[in-house]
N, C-alpha and C. Protein backbone atom coordinates (compact mmCIF):
# COMPACT_ATOMS: atom_id res chain seq x y z
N UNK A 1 50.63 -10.92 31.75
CA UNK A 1 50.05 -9.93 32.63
C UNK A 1 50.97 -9.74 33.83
N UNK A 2 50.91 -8.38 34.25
CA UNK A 2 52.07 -8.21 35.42
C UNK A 2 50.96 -7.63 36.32
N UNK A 3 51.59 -7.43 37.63
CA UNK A 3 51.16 -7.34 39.04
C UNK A 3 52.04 -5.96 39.18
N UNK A 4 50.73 -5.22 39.42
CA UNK A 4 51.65 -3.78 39.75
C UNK A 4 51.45 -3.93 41.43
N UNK A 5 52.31 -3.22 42.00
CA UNK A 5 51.96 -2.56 43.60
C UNK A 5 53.11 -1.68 43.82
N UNK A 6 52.23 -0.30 44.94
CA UNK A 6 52.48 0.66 45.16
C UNK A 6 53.53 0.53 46.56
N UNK A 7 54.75 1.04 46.36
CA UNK A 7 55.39 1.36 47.51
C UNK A 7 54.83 2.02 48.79
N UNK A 8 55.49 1.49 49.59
CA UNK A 8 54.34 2.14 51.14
C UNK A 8 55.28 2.11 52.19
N UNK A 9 56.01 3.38 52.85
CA UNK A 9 56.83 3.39 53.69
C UNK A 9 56.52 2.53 54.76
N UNK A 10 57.20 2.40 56.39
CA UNK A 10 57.02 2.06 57.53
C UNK A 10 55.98 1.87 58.07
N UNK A 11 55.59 3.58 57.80
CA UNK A 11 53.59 3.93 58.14
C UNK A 11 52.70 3.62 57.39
N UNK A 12 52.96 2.68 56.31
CA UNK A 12 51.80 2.50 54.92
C UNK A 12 51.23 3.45 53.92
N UNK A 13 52.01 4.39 54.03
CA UNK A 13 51.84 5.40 53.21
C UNK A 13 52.56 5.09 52.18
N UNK A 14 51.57 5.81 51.13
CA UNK A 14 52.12 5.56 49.69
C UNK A 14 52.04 7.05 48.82
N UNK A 15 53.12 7.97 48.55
CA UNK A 15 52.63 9.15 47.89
C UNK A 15 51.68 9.03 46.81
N UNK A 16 52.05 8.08 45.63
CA UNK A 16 51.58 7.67 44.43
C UNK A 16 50.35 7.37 44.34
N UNK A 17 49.77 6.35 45.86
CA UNK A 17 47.95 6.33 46.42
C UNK A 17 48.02 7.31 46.48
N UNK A 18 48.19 7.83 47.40
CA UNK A 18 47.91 9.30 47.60
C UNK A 18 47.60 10.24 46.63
N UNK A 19 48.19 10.67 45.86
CA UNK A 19 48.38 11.85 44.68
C UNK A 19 46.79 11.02 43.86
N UNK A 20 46.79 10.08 43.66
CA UNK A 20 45.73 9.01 42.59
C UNK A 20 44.26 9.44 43.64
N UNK A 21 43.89 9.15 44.34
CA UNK A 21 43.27 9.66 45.57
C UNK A 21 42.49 10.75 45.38
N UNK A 22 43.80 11.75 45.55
CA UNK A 22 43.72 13.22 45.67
C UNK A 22 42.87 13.11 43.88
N UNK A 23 43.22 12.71 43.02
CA UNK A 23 42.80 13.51 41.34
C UNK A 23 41.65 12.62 41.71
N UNK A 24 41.18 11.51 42.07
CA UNK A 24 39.63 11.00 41.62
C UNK A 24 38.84 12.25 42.48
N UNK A 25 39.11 12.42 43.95
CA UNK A 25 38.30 13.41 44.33
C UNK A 25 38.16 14.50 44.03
N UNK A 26 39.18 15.10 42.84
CA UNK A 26 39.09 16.55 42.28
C UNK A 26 38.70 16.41 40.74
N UNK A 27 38.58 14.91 40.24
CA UNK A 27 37.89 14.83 39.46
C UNK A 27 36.47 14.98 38.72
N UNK A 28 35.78 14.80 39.53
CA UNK A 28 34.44 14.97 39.38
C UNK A 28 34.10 16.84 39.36
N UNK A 29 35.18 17.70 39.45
CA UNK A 29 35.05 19.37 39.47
C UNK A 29 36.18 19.82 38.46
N UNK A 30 37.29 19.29 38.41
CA UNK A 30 38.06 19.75 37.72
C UNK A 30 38.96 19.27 36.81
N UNK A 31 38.47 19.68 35.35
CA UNK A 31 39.01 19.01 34.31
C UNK A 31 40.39 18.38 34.11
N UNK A 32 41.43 19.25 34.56
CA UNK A 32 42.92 18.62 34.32
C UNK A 32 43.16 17.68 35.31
N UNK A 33 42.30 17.29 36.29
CA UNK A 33 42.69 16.10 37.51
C UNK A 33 42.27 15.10 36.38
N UNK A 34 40.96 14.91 35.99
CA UNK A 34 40.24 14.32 35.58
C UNK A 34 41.10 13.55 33.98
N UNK A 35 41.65 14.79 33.45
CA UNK A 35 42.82 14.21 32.46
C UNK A 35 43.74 13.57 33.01
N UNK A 36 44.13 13.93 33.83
CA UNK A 36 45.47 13.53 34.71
C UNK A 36 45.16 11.85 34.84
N UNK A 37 44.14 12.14 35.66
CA UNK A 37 43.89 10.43 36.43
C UNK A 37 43.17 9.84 35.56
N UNK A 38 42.63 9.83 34.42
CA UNK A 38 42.26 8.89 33.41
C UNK A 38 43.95 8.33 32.08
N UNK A 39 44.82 9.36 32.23
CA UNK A 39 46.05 9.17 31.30
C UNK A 39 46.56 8.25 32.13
N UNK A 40 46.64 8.57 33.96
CA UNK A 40 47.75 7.78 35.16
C UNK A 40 47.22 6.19 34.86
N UNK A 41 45.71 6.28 34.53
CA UNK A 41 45.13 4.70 35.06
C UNK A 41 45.69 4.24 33.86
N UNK A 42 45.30 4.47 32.41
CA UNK A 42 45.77 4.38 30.94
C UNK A 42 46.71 4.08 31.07
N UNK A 43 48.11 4.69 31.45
CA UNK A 43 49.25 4.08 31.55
C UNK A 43 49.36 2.76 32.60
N UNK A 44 48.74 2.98 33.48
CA UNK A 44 49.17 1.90 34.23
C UNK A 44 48.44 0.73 34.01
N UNK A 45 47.40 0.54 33.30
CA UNK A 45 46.98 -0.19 32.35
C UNK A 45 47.57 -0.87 31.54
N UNK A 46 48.50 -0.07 30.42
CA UNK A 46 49.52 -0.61 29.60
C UNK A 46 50.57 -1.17 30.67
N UNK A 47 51.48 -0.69 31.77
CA UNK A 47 52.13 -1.30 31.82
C UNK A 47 51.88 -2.56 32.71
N UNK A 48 50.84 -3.18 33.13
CA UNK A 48 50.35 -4.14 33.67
C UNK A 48 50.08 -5.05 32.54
N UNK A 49 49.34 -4.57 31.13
CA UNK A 49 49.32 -5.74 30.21
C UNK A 49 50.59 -6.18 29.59
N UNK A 50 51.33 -5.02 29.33
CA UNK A 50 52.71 -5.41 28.31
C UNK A 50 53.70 -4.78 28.84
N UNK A 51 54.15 -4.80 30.23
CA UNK A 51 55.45 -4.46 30.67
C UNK A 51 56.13 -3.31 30.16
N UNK A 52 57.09 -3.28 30.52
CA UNK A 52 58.02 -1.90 30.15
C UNK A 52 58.62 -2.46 28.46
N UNK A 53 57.95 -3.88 28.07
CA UNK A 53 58.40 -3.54 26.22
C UNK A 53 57.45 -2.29 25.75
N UNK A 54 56.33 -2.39 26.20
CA UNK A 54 56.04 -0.92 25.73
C UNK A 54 56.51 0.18 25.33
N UNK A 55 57.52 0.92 25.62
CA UNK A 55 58.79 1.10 25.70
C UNK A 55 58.05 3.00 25.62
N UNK A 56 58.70 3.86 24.45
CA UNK A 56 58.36 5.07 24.79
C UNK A 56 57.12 5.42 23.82
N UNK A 57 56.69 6.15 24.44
CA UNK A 57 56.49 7.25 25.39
C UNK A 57 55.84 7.12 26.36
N UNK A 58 55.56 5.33 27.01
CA UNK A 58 54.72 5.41 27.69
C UNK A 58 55.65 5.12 29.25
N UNK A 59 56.69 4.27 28.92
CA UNK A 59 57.87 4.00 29.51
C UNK A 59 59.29 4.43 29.32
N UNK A 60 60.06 4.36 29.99
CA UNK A 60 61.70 4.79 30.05
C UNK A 60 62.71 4.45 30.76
N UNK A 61 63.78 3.34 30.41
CA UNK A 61 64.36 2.68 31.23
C UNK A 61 65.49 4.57 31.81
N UNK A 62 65.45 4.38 32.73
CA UNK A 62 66.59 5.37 33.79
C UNK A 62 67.59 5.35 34.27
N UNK A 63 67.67 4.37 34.91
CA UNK A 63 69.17 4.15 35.44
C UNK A 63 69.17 2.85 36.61
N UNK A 64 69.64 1.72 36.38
CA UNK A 64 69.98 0.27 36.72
C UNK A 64 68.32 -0.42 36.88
N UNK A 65 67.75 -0.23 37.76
CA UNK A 65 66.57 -1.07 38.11
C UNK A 65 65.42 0.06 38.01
N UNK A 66 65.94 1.16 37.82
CA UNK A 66 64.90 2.01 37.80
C UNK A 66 64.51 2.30 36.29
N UNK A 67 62.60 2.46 36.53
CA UNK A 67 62.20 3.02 35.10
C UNK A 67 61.23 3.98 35.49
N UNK A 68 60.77 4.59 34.42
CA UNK A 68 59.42 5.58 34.83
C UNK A 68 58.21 5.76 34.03
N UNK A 69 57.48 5.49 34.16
CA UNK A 69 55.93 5.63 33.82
C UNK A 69 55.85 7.16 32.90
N UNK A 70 55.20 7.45 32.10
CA UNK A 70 55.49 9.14 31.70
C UNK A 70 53.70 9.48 31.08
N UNK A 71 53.10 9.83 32.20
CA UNK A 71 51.68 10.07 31.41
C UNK A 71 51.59 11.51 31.53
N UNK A 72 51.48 12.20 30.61
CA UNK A 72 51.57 13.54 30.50
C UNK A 72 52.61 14.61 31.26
N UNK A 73 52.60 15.50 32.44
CA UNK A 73 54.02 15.61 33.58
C UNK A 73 54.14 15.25 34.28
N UNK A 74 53.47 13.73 34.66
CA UNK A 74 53.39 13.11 35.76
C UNK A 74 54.32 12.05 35.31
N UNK A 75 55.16 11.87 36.41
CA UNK A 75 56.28 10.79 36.32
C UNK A 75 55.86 9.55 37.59
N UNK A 76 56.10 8.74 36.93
CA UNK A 76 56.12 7.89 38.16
C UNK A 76 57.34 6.40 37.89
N UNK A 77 58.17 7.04 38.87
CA UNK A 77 59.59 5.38 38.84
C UNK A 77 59.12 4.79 39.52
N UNK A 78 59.53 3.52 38.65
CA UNK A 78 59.05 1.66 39.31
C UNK A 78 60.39 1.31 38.94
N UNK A 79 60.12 -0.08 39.66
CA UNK A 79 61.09 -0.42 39.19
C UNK A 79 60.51 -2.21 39.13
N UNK A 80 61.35 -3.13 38.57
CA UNK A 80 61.01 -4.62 38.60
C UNK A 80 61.41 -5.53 39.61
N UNK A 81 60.52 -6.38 40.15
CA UNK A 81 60.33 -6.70 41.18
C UNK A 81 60.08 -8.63 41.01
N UNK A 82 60.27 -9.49 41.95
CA UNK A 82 60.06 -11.02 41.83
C UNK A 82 58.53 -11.12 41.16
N UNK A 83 58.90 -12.25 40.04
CA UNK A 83 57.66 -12.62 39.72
C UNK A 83 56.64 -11.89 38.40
N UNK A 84 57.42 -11.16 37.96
CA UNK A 84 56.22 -10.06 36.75
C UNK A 84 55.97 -9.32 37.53
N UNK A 85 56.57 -8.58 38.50
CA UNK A 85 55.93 -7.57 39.37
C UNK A 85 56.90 -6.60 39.14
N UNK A 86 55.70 -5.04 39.33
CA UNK A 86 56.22 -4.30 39.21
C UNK A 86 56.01 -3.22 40.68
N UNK A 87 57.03 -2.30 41.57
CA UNK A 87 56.70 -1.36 42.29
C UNK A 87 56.89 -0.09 42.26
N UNK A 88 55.99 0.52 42.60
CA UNK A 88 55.89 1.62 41.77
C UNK A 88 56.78 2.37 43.09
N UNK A 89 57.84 3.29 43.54
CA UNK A 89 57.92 3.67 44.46
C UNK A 89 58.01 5.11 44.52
N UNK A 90 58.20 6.21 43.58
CA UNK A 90 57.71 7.96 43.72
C UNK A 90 57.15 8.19 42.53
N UNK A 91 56.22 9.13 42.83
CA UNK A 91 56.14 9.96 41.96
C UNK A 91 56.61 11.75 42.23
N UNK A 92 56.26 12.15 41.12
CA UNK A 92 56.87 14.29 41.11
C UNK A 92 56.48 13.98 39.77
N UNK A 93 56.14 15.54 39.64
CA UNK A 93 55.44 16.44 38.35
C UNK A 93 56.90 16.81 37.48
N UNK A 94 56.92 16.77 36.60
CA UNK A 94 57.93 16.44 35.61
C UNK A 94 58.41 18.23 35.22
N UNK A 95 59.15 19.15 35.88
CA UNK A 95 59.40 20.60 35.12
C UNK A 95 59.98 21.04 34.93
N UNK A 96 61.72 19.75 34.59
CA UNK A 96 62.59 20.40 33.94
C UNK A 96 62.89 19.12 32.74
N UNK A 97 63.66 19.47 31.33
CA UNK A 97 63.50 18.48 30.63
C UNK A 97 65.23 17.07 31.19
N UNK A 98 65.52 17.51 32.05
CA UNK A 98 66.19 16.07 32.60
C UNK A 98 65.41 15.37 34.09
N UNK A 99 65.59 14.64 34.49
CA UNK A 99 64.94 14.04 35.47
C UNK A 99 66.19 14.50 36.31
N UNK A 100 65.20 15.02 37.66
CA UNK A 100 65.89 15.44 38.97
C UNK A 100 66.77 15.11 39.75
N UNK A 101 67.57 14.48 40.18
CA UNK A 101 68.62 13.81 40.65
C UNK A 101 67.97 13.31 41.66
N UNK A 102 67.49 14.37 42.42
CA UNK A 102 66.88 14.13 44.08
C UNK A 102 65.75 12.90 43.63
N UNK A 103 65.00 13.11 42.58
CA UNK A 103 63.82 12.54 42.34
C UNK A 103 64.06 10.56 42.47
N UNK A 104 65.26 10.79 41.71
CA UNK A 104 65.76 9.69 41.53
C UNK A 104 66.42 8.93 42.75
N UNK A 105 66.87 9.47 43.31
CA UNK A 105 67.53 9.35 45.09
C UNK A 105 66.43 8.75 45.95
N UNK A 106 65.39 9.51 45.37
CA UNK A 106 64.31 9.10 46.12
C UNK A 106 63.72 7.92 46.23
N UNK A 107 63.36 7.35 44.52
CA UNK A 107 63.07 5.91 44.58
C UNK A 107 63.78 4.90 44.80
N UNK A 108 65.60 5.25 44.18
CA UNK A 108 66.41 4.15 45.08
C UNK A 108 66.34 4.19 46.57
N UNK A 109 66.16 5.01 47.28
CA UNK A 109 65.99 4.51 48.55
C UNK A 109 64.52 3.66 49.19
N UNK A 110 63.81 4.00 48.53
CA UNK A 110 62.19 3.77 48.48
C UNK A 110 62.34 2.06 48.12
N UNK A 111 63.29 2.06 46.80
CA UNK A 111 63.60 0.09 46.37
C UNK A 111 64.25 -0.74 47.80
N UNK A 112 65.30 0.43 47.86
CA UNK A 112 66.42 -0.43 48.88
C UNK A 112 65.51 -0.85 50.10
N UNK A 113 64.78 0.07 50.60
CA UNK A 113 63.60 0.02 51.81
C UNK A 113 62.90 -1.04 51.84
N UNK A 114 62.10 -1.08 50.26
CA UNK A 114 61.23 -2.23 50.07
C UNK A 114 61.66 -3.32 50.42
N UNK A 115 63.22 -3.57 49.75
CA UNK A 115 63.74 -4.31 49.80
C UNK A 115 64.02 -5.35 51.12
N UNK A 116 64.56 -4.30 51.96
CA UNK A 116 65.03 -4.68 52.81
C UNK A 116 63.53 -5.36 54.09
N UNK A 117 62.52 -4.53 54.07
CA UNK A 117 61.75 -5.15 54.54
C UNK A 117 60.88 -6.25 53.53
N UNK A 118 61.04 -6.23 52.23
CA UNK A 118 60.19 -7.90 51.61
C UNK A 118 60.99 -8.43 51.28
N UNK A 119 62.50 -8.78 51.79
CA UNK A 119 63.23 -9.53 51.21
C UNK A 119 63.63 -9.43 49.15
């Protein structure tokens, strides 16, 4: 069993809470949140019981420490962390078929951050 946790800048903000948040409260009115955030938990389900061997389509190794979650166009890069842990640090809606460069920029800095403040 692994230990997921959500990246959280300076201010404790976390987009990934956030966005998860946002679909339970638009869940209860509108169907595609409601898909959305029952596939997001599903996946993150799997990768808390069986790691990134899971492998595709539920996971995708990316590039050095980075991987990504893939539940329907919702992406979310983690990466591996001390201990069976995993952090999850961006997510973005998936709408071209390569992954974004910027997207990716994003969570290495989001690791290096973590990093640097949890050792």
């Amino acid at each position: 069993m692994y230990e997921i946790i959500f990246y959280e800048d300076a201010d404790g903000y976390s987009s990934i809470a956030d966005y998860i948040y946002t679909l339970k409260k638009k869940a209860a009115t509108d169907k595609s949140s409601r898909i959305n955030l029952n596939k997001i938990i599903a996946f993150l389900d799997l990768l808390q019981e069986y790691g990134t061997r899971i492998g595709e389509p539920v996971t995708k190794h990316v590039n050095g420490d980075i991987w990504e979650l893939r539940p329907l166009k919702n992406r979310i890069l983690f990466a591996c962390y001390k201990n069976n842990t995993f952090i999850l640090l961006h997510y973005f809606t998936k709408k071209t078929k390569k992954l974004p460069q910027k997207e990716l920029e994003q969570a290495l800095r989001n690791l290096n951050n973590f990093k640097e403040r949890n050792g």
